[in-house]
Protein backbone atom coordinates (compact mmCIF):
# COMPACT_ATOMS: atom_id res chain seq x y z
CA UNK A 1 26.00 -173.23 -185.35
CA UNK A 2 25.09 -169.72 -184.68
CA UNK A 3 22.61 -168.56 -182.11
CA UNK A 4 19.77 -168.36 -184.46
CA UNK A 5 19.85 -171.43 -185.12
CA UNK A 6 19.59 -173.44 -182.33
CA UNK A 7 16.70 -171.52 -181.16
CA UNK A 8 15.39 -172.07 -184.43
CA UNK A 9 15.19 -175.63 -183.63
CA UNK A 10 14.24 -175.04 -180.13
CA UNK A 11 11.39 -172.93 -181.31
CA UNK A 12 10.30 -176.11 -183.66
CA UNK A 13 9.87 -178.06 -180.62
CA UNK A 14 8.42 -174.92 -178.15
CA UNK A 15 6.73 -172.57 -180.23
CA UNK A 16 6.36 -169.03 -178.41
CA UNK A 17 3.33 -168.75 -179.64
CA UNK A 18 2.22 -171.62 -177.34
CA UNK A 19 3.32 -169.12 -174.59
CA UNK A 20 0.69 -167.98 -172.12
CA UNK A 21 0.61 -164.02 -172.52
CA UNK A 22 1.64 -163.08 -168.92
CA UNK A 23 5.17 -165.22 -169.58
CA UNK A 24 8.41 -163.64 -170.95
CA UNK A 25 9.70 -166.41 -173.13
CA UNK A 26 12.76 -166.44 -175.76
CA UNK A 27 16.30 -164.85 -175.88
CA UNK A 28 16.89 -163.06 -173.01
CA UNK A 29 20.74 -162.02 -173.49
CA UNK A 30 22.79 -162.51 -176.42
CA UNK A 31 23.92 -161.81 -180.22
CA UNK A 32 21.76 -164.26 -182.69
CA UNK A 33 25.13 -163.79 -185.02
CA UNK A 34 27.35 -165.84 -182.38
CA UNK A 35 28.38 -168.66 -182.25
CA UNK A 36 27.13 -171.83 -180.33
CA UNK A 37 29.39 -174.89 -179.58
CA UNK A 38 28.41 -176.01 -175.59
CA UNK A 39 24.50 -175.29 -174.53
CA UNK A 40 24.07 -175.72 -170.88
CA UNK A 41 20.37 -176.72 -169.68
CA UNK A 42 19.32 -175.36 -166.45
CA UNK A 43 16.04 -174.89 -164.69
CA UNK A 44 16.51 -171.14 -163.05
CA UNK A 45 18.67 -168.46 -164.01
CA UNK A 46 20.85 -167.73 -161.37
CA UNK A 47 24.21 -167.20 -160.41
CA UNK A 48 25.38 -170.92 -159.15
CA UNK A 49 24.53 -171.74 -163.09
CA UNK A 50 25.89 -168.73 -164.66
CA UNK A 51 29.13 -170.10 -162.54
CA UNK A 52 28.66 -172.95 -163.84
CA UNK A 53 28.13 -172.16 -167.47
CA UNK A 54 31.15 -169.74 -167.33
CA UNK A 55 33.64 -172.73 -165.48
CA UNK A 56 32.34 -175.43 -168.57
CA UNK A 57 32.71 -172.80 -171.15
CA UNK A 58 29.20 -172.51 -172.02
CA UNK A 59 27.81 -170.20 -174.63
CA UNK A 60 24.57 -170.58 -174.50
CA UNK A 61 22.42 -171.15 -170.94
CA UNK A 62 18.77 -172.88 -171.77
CA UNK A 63 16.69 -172.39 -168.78
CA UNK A 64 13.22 -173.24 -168.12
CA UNK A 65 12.04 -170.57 -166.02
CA UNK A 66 12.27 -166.89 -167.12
CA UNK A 67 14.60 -164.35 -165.80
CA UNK A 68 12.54 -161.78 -165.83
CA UNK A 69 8.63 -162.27 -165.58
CA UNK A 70 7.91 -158.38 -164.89
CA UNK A 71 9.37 -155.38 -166.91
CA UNK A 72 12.82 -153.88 -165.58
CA UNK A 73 13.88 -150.29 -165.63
CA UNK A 74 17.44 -151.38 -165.02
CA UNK A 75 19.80 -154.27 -164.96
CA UNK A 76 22.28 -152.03 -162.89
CA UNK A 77 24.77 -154.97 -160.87
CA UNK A 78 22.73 -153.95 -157.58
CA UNK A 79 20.30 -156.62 -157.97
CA UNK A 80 20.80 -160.79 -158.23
CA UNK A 81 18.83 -160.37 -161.74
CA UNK A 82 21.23 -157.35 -162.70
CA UNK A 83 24.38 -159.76 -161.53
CA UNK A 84 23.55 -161.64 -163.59
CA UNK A 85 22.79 -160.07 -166.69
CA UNK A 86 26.42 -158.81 -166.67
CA UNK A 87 27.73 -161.51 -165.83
CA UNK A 88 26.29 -163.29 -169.27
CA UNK A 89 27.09 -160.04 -171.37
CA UNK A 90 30.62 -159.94 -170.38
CA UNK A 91 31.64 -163.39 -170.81
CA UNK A 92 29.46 -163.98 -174.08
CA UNK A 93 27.18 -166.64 -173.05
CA UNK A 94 23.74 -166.15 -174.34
CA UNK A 95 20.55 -166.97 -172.24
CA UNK A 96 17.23 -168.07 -173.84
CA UNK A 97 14.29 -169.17 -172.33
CA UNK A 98 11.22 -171.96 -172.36
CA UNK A 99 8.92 -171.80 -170.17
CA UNK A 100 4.97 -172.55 -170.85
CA UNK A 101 5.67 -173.15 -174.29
CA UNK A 102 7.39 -176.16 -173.22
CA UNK A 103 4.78 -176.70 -170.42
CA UNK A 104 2.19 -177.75 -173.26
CA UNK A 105 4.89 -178.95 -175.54
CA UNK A 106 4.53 -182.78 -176.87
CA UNK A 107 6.86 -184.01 -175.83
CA UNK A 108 7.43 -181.76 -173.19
CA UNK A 109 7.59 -180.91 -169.39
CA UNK A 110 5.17 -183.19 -168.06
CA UNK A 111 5.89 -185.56 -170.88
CA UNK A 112 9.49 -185.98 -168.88
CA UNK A 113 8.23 -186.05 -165.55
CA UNK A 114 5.85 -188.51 -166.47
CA UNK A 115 8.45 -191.40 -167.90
CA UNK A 116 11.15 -190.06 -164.48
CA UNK A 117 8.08 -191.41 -162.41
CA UNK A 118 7.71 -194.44 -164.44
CA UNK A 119 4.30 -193.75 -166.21
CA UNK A 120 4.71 -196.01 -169.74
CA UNK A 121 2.97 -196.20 -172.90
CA UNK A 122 1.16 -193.25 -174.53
CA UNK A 123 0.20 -190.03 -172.77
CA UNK A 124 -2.40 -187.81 -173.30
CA UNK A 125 -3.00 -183.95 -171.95
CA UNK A 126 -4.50 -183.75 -168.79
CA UNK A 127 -5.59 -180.33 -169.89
CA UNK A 128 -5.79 -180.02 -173.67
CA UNK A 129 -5.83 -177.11 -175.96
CA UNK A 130 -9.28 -176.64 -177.24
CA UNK A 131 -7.99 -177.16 -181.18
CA UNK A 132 -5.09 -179.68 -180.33
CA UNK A 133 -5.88 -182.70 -178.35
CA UNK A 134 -2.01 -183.94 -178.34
CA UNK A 135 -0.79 -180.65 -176.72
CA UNK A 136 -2.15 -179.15 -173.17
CA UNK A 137 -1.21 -178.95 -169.40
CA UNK A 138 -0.35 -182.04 -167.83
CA UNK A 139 -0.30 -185.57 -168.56
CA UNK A 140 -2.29 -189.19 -167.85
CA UNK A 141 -0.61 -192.32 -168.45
CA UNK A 142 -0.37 -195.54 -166.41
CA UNK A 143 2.30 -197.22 -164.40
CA UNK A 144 3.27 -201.00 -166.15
CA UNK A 145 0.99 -202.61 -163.04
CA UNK A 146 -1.33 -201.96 -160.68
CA UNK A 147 0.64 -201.05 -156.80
CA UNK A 148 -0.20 -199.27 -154.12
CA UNK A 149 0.38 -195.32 -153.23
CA UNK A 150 2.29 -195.84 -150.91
CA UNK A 151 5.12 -197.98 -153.69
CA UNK A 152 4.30 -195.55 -156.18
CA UNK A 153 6.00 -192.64 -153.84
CA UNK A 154 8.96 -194.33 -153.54
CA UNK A 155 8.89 -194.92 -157.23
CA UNK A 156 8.87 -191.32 -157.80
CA UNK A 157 11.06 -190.53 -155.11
CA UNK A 158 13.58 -192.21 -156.83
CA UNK A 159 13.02 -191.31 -160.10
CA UNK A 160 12.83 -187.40 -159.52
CA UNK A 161 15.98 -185.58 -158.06
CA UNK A 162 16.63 -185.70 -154.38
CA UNK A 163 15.45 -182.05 -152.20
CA UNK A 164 15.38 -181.09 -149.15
CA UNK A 165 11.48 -181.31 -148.61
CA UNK A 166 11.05 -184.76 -150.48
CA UNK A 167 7.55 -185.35 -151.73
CA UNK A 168 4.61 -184.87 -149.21
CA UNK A 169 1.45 -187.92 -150.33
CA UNK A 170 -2.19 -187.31 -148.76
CA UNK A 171 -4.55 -190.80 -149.59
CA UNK A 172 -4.99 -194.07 -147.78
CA UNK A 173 -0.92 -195.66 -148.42
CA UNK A 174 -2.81 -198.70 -149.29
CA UNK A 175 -4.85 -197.28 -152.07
CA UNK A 176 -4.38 -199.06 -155.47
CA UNK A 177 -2.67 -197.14 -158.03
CA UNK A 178 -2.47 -197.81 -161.69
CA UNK A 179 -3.83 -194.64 -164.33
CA UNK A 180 -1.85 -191.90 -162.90
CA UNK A 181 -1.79 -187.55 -163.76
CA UNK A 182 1.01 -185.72 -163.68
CA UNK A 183 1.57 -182.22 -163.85
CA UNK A 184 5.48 -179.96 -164.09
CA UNK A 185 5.21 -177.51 -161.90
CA UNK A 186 2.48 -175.70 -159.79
CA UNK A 187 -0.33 -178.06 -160.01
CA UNK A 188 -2.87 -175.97 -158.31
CA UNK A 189 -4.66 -174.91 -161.40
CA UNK A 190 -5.50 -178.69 -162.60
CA UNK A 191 -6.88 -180.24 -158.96
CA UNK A 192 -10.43 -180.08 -161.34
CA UNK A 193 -8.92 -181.46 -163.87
CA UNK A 194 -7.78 -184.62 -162.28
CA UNK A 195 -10.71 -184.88 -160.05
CA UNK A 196 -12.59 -185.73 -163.42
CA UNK A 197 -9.82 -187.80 -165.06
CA UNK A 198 -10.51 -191.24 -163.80
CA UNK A 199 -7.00 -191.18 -162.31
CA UNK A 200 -6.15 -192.89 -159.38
CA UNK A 201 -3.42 -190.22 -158.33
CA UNK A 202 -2.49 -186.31 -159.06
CA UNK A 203 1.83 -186.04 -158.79
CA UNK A 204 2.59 -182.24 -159.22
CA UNK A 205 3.99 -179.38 -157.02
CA UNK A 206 3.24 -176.28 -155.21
CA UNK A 207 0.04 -177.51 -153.59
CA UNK A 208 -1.86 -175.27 -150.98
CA UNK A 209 -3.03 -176.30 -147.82
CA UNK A 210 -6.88 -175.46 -148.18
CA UNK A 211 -7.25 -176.14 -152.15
CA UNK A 212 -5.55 -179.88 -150.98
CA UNK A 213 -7.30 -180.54 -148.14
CA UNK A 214 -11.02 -179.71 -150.06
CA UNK A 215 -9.76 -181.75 -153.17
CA UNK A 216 -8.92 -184.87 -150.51
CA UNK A 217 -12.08 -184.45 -148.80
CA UNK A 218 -14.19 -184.36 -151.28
CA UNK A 219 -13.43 -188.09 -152.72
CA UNK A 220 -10.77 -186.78 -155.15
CA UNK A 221 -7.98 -188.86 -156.21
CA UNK A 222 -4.38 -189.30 -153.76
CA UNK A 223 -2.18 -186.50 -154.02
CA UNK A 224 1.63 -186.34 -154.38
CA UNK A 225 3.29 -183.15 -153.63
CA UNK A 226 6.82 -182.72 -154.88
CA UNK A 227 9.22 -180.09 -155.21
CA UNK A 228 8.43 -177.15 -157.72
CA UNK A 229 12.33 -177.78 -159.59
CA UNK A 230 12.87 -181.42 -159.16
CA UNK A 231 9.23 -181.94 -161.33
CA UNK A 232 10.80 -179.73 -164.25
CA UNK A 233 14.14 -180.83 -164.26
CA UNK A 234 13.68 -184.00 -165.91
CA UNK A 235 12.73 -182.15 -169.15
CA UNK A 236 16.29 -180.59 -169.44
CA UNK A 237 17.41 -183.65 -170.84
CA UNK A 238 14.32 -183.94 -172.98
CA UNK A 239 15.39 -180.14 -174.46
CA UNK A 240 18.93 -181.28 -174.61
CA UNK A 241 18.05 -184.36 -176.65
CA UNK A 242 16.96 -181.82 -179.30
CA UNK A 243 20.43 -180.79 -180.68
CA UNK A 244 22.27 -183.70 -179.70
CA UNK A 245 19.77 -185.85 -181.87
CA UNK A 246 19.87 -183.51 -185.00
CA UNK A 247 23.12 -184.51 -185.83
CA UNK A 248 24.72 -181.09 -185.28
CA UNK A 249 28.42 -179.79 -184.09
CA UNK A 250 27.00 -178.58 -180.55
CA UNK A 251 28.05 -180.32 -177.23
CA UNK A 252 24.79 -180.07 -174.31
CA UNK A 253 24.75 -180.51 -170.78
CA UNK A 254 22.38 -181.04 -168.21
CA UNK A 255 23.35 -178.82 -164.99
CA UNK A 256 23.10 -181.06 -162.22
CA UNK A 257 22.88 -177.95 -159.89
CA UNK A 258 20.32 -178.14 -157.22
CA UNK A 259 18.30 -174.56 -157.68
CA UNK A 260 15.68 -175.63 -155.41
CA UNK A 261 14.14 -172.72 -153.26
CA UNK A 262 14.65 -174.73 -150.03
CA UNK A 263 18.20 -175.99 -148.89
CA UNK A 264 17.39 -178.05 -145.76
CA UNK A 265 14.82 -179.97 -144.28
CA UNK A 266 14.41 -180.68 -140.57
């Protein structure tokens, strides 16, 4: 397999095009002519996985957040992001990425999130695309039976990787819970969204103070607040899934590296 065409299936599944124009998605470092045999999935591109890309023998690092989300004048090695970029050049491991072209991917990000939580049976956008009701931000499904909020945050607690901050819940513990949203990610962006979905609670990440608070007050469904990289990691082994499942002569990996902003909780 050459470079070009694993990203030619990864495009199948995340089309750029999908992108949202501020985002910097694709191949980031690398020859399209070389060639692939390990793939490492990661969430951020930083130097703990570029370590451990280079110690598995990775050529090729899939990450879900960009390297570079503002233009560069230089990748000089007197920045992290410059590091880094020599680090991949000189040890010829490519980096490519999908970010939210795999946000409204389906199956994608919040597709994942939503079966690590336990959500079953089919899931539709919470946000859709105007002219493709199957693809959008965010998802709604429902857990197998009705429990309570306070259950359904251990649920996800256990199904989402462990950080230091743990997930955060505002609603009565008590509250019944069965038709549940979900959102990858920074969730700010959808608290209308699920305030009209008929859901019972909102599980995403990155939510503010004030925009919480209002959405609480004002009658709005519970709220689960989890960490921004343990609600997109799940989909690594969603991407990964891709090549092993085509049948080709590529070996994937899931980096269980903890890239989470925060290191300790108190």
């Amino acid at each position: 397999m050459t470079l070009t065409d694993v990203i030619e299936m990864l495009e199948a599944a995340y089309p750029p095009a999908r992108a949202e124009s501020w985002d910097a998605v694709g191949l980031v470092a690398g020859d399209p002519a070389q060639q692939v045999r390990r793939v490492l999935f990661a969430v951020d591109p930083v130097a703990t996985v570029a370590d451990e890309a280079l110690a598995w023998g990775a050529d090729l690092i899939v990450t879900h957040h960009p390297l570079y989300l503002r233009g560069t004048t230089s990748v000089a090695a007197t920045t992290p992001k410059g590091r880094l970029v020599h680090t991949l050049i000189k040890n010829d491991i490519a980096l490519y990425t999908a970010h939210t072209n795999a946000d409204v991917a389906n199956p994608g990000v919040s597709d994942a999130l939503a079966r690590a939580v336990g959500l079953v049976g089919d899931l539709v956008p919470l946000q859709p695309f105007p002219d493709d009701p199957w693809r959008g931000l965010g998802r709604i499904g429902e857990l197998p039976e009705q429990t309570t909020l306070d259950a359904f945050a251990a649920r996800a607690a256990e199904g989402l990787p462990h950080t230091p901050g743990g997930l955060r819940v505002a609603g009565d513990p008590a509250r019944p819970v069965r038709r549940v949203a979900v959102s990858g990610g920074a969730g700010d962006s959808l608290l209308a969204a699920a305030a009209t979905a008929g859901v019972d609670v909102f599980l995403t990440a990155d939510l503010r103070h004030h925009p919480a608070s209002e959405f609480v007050e004002s009658g709005g469904p519970a709220l689960i607040d989890a960490a921004h990289w343990a609600t997109e990691w799940p989909w690594l082994d969603s991407a990964a899934s891709i090549l092993r499942e085509s049948g080709v002569t590529v070996e994937t990996r899931v980096s269980a590296t903890v890239t989470d902003a925060w290191t300790r909780g108190y």
